[in-house]
PDB file of N, CA and C in Angstrom:
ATOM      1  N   UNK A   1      99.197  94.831 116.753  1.00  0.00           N
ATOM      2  CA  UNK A   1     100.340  95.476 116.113  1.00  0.00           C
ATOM      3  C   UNK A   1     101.563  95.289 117.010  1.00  0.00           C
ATOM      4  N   UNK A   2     102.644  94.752 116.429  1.00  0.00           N
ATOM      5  CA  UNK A   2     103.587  94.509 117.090  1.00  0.00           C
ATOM      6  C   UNK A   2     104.702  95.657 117.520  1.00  0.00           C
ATOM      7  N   UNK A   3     104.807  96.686 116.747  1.00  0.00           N
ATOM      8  CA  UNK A   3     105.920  97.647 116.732  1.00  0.00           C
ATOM      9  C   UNK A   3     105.363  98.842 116.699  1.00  0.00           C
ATOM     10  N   UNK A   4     104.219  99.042 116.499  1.00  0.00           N
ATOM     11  CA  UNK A   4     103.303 100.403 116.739  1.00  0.00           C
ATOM     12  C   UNK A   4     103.595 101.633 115.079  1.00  0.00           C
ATOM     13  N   UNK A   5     104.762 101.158 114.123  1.00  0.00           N
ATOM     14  CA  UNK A   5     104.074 101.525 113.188  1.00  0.00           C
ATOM     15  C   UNK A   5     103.731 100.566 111.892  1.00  0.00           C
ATOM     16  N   UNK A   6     102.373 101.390 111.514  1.00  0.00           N
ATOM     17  CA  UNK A   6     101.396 100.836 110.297  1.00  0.00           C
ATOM     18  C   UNK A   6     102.126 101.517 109.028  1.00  0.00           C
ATOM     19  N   UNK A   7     102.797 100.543 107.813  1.00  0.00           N
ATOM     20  CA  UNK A   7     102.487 100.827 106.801  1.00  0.00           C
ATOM     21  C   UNK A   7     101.500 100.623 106.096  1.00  0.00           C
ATOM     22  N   UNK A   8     100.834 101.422 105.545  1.00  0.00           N
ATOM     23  CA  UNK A   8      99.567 101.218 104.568  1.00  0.00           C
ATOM     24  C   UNK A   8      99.927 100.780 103.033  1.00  0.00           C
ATOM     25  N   UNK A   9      99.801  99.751 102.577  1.00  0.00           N
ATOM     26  CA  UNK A   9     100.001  99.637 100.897  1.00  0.00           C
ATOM     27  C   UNK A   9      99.302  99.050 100.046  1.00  0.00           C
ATOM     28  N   UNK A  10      99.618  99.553  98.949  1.00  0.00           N
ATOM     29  CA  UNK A  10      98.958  98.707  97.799  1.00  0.00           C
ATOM     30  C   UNK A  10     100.021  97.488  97.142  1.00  0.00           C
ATOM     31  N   UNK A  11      98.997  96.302  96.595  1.00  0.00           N
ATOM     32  CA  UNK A  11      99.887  95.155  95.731  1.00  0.00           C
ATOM     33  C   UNK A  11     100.521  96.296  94.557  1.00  0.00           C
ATOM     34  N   UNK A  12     101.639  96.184  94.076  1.00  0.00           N
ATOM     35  CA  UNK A  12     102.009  96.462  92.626  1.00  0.00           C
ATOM     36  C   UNK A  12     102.560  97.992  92.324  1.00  0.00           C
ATOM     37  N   UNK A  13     102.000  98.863  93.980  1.00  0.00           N
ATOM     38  CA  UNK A  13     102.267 100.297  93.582  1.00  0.00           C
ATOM     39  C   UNK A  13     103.674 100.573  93.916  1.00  0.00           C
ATOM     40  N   UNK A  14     104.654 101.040  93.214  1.00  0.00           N
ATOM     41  CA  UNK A  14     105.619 101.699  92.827  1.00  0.00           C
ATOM     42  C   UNK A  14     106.473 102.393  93.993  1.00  0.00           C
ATOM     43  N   UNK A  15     105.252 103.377  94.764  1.00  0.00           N
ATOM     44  CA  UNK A  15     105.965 103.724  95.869  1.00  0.00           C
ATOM     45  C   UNK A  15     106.130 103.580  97.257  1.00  0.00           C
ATOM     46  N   UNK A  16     104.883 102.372  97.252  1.00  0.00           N
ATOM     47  CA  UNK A  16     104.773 101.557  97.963  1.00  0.00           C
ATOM     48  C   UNK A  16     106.158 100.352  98.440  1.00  0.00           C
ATOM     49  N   UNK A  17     106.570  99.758  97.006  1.00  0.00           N
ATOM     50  CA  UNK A  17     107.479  99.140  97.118  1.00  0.00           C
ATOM     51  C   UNK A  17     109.073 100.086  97.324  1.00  0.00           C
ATOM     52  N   UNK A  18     109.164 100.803  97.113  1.00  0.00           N
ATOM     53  CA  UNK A  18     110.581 102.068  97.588  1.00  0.00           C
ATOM     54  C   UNK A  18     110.179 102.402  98.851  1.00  0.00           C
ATOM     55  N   UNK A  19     109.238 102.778  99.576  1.00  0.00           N
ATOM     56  CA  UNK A  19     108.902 102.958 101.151  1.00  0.00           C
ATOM     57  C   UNK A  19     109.308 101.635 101.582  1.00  0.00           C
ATOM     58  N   UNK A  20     108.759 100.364 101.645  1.00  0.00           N
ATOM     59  CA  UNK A  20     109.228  99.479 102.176  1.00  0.00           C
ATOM     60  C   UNK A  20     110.583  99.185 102.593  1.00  0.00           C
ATOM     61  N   UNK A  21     111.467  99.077 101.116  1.00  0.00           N
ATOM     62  CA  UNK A  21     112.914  99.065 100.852  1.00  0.00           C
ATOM     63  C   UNK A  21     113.355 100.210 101.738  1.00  0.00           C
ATOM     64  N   UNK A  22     113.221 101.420 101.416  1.00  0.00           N
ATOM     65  CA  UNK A  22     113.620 102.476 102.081  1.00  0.00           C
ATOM     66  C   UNK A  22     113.484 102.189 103.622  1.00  0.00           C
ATOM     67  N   UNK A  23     112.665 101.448 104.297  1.00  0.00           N
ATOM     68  CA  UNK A  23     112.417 101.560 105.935  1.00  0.00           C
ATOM     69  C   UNK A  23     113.132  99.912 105.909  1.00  0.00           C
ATOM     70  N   UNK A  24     113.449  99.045 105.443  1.00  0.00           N
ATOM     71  CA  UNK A  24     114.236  98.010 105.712  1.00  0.00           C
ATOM     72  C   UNK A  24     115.615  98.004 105.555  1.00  0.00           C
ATOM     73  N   UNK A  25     115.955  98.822 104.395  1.00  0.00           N
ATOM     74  CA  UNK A  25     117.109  99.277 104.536  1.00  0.00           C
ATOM     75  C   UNK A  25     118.244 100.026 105.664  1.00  0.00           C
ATOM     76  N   UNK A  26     117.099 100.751 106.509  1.00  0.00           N
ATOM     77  CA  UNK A  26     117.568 101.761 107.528  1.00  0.00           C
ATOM     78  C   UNK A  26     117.039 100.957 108.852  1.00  0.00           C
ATOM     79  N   UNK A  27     115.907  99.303 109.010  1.00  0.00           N
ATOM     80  CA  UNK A  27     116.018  98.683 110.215  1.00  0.00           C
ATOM     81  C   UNK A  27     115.038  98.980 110.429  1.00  0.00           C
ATOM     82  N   UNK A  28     114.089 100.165 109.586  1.00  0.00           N
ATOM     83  CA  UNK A  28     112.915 100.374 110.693  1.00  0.00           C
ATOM     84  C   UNK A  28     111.740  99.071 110.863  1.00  0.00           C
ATOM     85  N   UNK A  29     111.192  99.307 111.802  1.00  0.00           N
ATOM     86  CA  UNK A  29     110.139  97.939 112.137  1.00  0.00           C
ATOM     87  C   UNK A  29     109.055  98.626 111.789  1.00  0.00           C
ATOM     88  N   UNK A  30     108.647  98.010 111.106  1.00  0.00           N
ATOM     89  CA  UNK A  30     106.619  98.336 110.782  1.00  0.00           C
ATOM     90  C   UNK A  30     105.989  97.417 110.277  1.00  0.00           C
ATOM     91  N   UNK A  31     104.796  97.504 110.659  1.00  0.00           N
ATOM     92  CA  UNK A  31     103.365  96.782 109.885  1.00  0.00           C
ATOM     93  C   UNK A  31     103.125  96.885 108.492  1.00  0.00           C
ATOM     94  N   UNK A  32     103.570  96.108 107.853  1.00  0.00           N
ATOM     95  CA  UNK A  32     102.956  96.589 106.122  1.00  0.00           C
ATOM     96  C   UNK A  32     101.077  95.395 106.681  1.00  0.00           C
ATOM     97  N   UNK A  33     100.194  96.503 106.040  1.00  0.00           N
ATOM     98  CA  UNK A  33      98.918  96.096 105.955  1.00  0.00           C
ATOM     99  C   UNK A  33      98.831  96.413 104.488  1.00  0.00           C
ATOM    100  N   UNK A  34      98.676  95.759 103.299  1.00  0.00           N
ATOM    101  CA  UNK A  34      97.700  95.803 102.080  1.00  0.00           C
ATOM    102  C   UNK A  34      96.139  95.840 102.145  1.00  0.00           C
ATOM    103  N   UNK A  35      96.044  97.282 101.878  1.00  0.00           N
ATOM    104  CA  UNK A  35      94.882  97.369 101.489  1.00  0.00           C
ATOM    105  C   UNK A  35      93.773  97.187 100.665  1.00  0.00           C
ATOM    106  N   UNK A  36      94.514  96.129  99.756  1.00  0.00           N
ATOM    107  CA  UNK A  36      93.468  95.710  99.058  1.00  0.00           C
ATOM    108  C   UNK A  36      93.052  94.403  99.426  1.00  0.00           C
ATOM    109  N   UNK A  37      93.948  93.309  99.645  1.00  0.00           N
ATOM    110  CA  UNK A  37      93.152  92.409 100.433  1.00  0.00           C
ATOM    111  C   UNK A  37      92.651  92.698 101.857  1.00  0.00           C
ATOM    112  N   UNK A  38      92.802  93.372 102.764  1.00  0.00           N
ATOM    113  CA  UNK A  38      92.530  93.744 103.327  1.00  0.00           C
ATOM    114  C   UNK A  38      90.950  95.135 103.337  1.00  0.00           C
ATOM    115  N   UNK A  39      89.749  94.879 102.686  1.00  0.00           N
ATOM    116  CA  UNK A  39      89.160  96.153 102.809  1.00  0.00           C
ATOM    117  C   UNK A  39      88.807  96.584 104.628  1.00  0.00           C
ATOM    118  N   UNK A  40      88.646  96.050 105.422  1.00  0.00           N
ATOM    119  CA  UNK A  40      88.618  97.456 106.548  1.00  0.00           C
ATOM    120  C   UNK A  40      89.824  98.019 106.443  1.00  0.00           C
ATOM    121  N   UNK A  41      90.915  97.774 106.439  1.00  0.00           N
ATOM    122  CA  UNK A  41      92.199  98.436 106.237  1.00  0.00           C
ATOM    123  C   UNK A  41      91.547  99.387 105.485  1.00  0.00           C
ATOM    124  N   UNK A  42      91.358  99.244 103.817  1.00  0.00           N
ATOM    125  CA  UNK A  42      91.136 100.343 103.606  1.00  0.00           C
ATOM    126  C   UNK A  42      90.762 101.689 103.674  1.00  0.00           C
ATOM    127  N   UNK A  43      89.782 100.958 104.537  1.00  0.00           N
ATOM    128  CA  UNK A  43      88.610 102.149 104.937  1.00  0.00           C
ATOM    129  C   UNK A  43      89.214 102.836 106.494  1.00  0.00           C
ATOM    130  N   UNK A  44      89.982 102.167 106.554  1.00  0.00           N
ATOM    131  CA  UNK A  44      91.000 102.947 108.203  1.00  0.00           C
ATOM    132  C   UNK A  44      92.177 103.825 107.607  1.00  0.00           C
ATOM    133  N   UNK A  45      92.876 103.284 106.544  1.00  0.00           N
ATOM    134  CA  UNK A  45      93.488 104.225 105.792  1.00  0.00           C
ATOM    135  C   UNK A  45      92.533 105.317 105.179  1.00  0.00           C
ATOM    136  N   UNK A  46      92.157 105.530 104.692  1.00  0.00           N
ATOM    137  CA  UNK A  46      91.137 106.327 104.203  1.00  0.00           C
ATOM    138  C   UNK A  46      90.481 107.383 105.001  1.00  0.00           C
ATOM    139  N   UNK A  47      90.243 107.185 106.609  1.00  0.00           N
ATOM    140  CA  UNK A  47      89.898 107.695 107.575  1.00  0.00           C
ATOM    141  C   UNK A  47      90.871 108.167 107.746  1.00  0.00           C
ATOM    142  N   UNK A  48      92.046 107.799 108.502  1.00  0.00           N
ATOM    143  CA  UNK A  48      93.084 108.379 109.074  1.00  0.00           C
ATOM    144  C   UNK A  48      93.699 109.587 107.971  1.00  0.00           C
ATOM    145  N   UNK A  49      94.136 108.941 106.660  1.00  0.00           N
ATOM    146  CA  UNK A  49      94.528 110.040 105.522  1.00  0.00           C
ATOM    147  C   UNK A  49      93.768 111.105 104.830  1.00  0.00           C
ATOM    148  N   UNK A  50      92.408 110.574 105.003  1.00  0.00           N
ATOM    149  CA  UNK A  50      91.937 111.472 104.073  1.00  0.00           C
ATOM    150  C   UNK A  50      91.950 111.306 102.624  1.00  0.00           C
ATOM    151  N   UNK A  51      92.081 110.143 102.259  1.00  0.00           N
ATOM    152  CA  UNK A  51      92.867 109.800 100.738  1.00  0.00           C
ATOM    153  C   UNK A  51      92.854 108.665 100.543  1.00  0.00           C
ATOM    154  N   UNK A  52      92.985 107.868  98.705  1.00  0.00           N
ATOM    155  CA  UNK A  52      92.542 106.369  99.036  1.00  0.00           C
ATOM    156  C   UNK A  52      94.054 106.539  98.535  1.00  0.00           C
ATOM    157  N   UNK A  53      95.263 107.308  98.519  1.00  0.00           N
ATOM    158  CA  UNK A  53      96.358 106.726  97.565  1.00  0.00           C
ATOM    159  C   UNK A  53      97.074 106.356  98.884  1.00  0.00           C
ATOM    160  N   UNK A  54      97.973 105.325  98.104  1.00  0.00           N
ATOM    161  CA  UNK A  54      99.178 104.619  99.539  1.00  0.00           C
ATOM    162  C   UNK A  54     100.334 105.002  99.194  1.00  0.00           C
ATOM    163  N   UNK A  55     101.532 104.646  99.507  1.00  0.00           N
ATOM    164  CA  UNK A  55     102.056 104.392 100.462  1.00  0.00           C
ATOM    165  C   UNK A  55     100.902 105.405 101.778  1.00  0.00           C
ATOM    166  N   UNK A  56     100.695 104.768 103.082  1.00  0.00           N
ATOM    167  CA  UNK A  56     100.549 105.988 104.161  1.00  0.00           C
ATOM    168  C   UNK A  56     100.948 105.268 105.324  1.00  0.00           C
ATOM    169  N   UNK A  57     102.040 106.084 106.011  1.00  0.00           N
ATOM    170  CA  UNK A  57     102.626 105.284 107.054  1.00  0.00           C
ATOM    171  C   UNK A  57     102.209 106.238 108.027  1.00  0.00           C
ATOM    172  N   UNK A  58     101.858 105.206 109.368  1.00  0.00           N
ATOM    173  CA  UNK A  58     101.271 105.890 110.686  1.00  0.00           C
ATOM    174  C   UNK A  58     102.264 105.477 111.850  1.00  0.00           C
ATOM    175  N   UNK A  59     103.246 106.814 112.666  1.00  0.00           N
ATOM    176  CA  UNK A  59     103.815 106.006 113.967  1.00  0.00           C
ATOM    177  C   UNK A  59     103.047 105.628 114.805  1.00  0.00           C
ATOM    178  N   UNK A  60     103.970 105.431 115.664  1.00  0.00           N
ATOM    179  CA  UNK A  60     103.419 104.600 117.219  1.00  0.00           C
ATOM    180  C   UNK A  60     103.176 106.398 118.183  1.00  0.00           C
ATOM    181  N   UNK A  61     102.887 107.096 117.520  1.00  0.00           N
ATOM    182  CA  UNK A  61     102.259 108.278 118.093  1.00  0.00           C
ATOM    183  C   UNK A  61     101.779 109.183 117.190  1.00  0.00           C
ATOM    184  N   UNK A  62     101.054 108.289 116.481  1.00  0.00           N
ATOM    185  CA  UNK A  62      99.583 108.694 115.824  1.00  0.00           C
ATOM    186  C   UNK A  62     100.535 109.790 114.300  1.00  0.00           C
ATOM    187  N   UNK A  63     101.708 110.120 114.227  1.00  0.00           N
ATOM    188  CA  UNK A  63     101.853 111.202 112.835  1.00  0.00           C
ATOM    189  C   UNK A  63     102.099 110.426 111.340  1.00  0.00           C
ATOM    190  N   UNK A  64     100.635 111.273 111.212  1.00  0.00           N
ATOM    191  CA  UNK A  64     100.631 110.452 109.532  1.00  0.00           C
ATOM    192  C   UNK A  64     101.193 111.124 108.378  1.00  0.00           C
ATOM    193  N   UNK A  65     102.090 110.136 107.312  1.00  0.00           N
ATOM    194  CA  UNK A  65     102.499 110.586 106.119  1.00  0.00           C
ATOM    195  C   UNK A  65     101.553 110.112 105.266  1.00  0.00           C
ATOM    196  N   UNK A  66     101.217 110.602 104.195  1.00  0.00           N
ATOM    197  CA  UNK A  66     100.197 109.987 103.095  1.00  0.00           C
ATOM    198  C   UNK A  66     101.177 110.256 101.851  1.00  0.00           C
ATOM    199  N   UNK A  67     100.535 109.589 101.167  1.00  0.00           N
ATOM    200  CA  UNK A  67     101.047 109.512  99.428  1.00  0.00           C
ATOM    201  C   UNK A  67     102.177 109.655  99.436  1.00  0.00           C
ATOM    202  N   UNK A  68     103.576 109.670  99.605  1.00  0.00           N
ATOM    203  CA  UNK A  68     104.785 110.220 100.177  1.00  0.00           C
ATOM    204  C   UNK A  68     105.538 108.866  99.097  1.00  0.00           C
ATOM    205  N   UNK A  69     106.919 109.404  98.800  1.00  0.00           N
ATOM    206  CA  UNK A  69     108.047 108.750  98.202  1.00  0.00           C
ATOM    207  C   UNK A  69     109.187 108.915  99.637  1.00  0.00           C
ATOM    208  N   UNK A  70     110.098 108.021  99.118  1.00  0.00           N
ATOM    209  CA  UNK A  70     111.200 107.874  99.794  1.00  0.00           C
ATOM    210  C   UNK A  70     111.700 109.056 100.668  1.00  0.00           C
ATOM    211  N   UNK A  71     112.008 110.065  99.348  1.00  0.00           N
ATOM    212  CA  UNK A  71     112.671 110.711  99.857  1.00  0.00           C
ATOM    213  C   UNK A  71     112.188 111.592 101.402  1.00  0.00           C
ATOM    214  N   UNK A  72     110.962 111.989 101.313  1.00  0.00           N
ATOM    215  CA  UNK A  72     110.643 112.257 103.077  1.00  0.00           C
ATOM    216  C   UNK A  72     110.404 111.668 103.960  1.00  0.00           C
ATOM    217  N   UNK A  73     110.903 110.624 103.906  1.00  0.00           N
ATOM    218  CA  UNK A  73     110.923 109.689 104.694  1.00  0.00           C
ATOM    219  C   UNK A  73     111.809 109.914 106.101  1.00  0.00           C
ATOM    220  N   UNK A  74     113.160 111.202 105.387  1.00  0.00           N
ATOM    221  CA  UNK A  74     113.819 111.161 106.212  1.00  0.00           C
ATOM    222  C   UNK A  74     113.498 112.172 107.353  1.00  0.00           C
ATOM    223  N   UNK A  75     113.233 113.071 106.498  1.00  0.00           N
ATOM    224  CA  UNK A  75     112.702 113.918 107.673  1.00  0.00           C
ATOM    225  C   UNK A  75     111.849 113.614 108.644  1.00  0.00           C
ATOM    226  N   UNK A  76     110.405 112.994 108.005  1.00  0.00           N
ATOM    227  CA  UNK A  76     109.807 112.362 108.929  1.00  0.00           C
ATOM    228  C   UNK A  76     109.803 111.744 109.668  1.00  0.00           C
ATOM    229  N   UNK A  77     110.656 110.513 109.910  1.00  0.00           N
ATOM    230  CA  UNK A  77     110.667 109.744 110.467  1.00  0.00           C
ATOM    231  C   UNK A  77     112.099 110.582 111.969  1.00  0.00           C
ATOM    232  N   UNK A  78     112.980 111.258 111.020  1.00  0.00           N
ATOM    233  CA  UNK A  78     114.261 112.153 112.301  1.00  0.00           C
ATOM    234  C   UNK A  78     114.993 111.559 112.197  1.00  0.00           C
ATOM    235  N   UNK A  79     115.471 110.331 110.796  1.00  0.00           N
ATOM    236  CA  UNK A  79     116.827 109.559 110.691  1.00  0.00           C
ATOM    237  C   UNK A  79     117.679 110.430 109.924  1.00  0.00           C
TER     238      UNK A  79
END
């Protein structure tokens, strides 16, 4: 991992693609991993969340968002 955070996503999901936009828009650096070509991904998302739904983004000090839209993005992240 190059930047220490993991986005978790799915091909085709909705809020998957607005998280992305939303964290490129504002510069942030992260890992998009798809979890569907990817199955251990899955199953590490799944562990870490608790949940098979995506968007789930993990920092570079372990705090996880799951299922999440844009909009808390901001808080979470402290932009």
């Amino acid at each position: 991992m190059m930047n220490g955070m993991k986005l978790y996503i799915k091909g085709g999901c909705p809020w998957c693609v607005m998280a992305e936009s939303w964290l490129r828009q504002r510069g942030v650096a992260y890992d998009a991993i798809d979890v569907i070509s990817e199955p251990t991904a899955f199953a590490e998302m799944k562990k870490l969340s608790g949940q098979s739904k995506a968007p789930v983004l993990v920092t570079a000090e372990g705090r996880i968002l799951s299922d999440f839209g844009p909009e808390e993005l901001t808080g979470f992240l402290e932009i």
